[in-house]
Protein backbone atom coordinates (compact mmCIF):
# COMPACT_ATOMS: atom_id res chain seq x y z
CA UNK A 1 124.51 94.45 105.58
CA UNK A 2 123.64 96.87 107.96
CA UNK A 3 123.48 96.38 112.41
CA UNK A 4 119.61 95.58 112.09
CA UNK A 5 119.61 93.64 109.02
CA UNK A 6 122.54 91.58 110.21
CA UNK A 7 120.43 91.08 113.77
CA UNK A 8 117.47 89.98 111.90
CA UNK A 9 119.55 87.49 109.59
CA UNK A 10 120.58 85.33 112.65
CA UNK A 11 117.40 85.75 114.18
CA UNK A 12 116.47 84.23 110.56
CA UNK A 13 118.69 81.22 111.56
CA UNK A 14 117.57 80.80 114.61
CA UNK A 15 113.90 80.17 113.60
CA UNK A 16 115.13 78.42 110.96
CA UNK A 17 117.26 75.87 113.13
CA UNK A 18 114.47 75.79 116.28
CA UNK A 19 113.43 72.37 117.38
CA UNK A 20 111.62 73.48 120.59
CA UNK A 21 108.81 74.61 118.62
CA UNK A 22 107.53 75.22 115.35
CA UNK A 23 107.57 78.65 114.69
CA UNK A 24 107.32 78.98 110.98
CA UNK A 25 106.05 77.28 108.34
CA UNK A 26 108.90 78.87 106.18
CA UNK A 27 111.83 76.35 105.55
CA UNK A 28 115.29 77.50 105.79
CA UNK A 29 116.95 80.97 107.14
CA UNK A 30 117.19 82.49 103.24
CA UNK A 31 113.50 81.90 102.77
CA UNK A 32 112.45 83.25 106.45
CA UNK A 33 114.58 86.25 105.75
CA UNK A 34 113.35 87.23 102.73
CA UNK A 35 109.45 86.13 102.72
CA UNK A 36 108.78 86.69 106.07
CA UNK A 37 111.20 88.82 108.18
CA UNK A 38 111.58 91.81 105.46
CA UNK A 39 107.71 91.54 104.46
CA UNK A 40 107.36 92.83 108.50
CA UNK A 41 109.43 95.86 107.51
CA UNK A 42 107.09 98.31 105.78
CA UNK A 43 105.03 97.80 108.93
CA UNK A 44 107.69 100.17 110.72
CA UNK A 45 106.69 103.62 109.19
CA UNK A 46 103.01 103.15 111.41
CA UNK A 47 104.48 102.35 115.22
CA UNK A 48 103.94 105.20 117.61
CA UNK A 49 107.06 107.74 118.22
CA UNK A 50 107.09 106.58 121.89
CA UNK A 51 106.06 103.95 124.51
CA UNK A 52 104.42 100.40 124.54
CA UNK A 53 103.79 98.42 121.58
CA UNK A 54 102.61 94.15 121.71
CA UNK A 55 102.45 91.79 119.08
CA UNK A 56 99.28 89.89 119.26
CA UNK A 57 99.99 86.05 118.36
CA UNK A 58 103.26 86.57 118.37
CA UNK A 59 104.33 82.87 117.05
CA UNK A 60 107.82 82.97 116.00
CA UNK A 61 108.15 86.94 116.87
CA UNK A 62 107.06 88.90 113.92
CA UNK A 63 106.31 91.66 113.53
CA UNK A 64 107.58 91.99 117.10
CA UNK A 65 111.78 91.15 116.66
CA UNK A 66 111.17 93.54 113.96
CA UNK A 67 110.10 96.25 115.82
CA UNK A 68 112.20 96.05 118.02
CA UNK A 69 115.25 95.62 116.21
CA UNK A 70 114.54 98.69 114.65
CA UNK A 71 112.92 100.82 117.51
CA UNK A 72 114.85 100.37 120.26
CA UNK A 73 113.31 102.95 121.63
CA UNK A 74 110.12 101.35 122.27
CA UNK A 75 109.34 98.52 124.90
CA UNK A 76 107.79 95.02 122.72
CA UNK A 77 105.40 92.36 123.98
CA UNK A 78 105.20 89.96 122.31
CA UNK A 79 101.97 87.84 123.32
CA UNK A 80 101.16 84.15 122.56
CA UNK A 81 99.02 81.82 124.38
CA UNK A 82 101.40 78.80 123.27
CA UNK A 83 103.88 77.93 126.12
CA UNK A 84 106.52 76.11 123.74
CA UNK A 85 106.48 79.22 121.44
CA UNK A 86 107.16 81.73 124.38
CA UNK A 87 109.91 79.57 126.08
CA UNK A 88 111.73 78.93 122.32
CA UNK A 89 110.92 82.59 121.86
CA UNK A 90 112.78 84.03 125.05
CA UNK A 91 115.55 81.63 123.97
CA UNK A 92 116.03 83.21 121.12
CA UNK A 93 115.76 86.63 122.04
CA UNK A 94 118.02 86.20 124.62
CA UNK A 95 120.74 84.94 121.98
CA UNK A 96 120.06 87.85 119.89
CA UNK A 97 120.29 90.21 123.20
CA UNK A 98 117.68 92.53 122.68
CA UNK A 99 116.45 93.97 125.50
CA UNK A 100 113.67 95.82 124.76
CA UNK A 101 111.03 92.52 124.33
CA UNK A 102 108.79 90.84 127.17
CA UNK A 103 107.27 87.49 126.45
CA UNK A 104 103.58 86.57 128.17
CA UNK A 105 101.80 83.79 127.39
CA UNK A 106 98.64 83.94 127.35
CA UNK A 107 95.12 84.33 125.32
CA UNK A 108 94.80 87.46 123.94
CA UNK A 109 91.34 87.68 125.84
CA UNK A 110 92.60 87.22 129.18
CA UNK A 111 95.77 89.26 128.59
CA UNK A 112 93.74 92.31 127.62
CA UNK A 113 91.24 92.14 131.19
CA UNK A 114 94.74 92.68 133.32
CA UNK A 115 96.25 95.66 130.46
CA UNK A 116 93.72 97.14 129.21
CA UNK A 117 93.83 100.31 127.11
CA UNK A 118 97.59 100.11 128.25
CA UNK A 119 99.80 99.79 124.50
CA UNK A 120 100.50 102.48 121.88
CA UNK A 121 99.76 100.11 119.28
CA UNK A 122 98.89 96.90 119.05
CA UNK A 123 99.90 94.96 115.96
CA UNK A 124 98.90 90.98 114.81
CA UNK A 125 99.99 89.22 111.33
CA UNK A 126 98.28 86.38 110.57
CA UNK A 127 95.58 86.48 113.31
CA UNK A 128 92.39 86.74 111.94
CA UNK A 129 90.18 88.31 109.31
CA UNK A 130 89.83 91.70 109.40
CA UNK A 131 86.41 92.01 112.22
CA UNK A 132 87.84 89.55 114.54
CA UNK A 133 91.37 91.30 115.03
CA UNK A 134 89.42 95.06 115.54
CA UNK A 135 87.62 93.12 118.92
CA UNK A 136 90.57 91.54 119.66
CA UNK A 137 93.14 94.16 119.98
CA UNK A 138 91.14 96.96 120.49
CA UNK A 139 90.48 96.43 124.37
CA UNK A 140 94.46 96.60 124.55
CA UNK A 141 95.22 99.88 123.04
CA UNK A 142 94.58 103.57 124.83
CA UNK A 143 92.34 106.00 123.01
CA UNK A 144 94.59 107.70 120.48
CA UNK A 145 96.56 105.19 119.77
CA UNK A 146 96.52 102.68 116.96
CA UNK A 147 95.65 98.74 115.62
CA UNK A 148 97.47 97.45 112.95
CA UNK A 149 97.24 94.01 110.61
CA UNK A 150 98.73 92.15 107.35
CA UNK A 151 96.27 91.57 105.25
CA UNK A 152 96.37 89.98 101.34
CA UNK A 153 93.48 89.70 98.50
CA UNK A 154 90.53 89.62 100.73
CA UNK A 155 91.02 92.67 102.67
CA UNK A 156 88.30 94.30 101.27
CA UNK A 157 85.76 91.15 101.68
CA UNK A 158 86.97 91.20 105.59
CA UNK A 159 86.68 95.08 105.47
CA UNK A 160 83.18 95.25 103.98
CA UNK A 161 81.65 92.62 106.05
CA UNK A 162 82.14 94.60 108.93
CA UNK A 163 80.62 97.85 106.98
CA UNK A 164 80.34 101.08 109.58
CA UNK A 165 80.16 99.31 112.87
CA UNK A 166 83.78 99.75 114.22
CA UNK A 167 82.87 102.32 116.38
CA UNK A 168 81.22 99.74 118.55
CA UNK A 169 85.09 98.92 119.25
CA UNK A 170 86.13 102.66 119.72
CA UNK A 171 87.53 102.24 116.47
CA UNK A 172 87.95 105.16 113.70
CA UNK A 173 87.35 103.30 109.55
CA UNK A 174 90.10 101.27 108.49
CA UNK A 175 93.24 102.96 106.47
CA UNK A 176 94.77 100.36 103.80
CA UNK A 177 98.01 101.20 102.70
CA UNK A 178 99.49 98.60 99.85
CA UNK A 179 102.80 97.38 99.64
CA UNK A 180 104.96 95.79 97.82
CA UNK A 181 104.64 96.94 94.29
CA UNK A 182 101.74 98.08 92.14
CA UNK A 183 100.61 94.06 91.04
CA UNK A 184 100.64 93.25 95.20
CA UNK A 185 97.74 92.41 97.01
CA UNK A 186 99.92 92.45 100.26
CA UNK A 187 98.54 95.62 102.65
CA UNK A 188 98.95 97.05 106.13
CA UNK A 189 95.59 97.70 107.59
CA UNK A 190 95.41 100.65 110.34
CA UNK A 191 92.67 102.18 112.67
CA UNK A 192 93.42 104.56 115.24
CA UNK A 193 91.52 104.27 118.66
CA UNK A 194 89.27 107.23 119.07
CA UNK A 195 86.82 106.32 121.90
CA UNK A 196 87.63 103.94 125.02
CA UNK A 197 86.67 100.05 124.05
CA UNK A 198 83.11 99.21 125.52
CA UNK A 199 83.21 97.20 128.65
CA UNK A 200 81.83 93.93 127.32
CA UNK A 201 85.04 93.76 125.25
CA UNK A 202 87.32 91.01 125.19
CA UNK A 203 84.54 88.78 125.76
CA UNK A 204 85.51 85.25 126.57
CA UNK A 205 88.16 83.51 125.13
CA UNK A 206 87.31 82.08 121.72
CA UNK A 207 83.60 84.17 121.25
CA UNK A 208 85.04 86.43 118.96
CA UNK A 209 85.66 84.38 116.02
CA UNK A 210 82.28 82.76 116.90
CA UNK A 211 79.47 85.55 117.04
CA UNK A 212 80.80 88.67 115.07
CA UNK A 213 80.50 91.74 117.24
CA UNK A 214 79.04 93.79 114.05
CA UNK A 215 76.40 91.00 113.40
């Protein structure tokens, strides 16, 4: 097993054993390791060759640990609004020693009025559909750089819904790119950042997943 994969196995165990918080829904360190932790890895082909990257939602840390396991290079937040998940996340982190990962807690809403347009990329698995993450993460990212989500079967139900209005989030149409083999419905969703986010966005806390901005 190589340095990173050995890293990401005891961060595996860690989850795995964490009482602080709940941080997966996965039982045991094999099954966090190989359902959740390596599914993050095809993910790592799309960060930017430089700079800051966050993790929206961070939860338990992925795609974040990921990242940053990998790119050492780059400097990680990972962002939460839970307080129990950020304290059992610095915990762990700090046993793992990686250095290149900040914590914040807060709401993604509130987070992005005090940075925006500040990250390379900002990432989210397991956020929201498709619409909701665009608005969400958008207001975080500089022009030129890039948004990126997991997505499974009904990516292209979230995708259509929203139909051409992701400019209205300075937002270039969505790239899919598939993974895990040709009978997978699993797929990395990208859109690069091609005009600065419109000042109404984030709009409160919550709104988002309330009134649709492309409604």
């Amino acid at each position: 097993m190589n340095p990173q994969r050995s890293t990401l196995y005891k961060y595996a165990e860690l989850l795995a054993d964490c009482k602080r918080a709940r941080l997966t829904g996965t039982r045991g360190a094999d099954e966090i390791f190989e359902l959740q932790i390596l599914d993050c890895v095809p993910s790592l082909e799309f960060l930017p060759s430089s700079g800051k990257v966050i993790d929206v939602g961070s939860g338990g840390g992925l795609p974040g640990v990921v990242w940053a396991v990998y790119r050492p290079d780059l400097e990680i937040t990972l962002l939460d609004s839970v307080n129990k998940k950020c304290e059992a996340m610095r915990e762990i982190i700090d046993a793992l020693g990686i250095a290149n990962i900040t914590v914040a807690c807060s709401r993604s809403e509130e987070f992005a009025a005090s940075h925006r347009e500040e990250f390379d990329l900002a990432g989210a698995r397991a956020l929201a559909s498709a619409g909701v993450t665009a608005e969400l993460l958008s207001p975080l990212v500089r022009v030129g750089g890039k948004i990126l989500t997991f997505k499974g079967e009904k990516v292209h139900e979230e995708i259509s819904e929203v139909n051409d209005k992701w400019r209205a989030v300075g937002l270039k149409k969505p790239s899919l790119n598939f993974y895990g083999g040709e009978s997978s419905s699993k797929c990395i969703v990208t859109w690069e950042k091609i005009s600065p986010c419109s000042k109404k966005f984030p709009r409160r806390p919550g709104l988002a997943g309330v009134k649709k901005f492309w409604e």
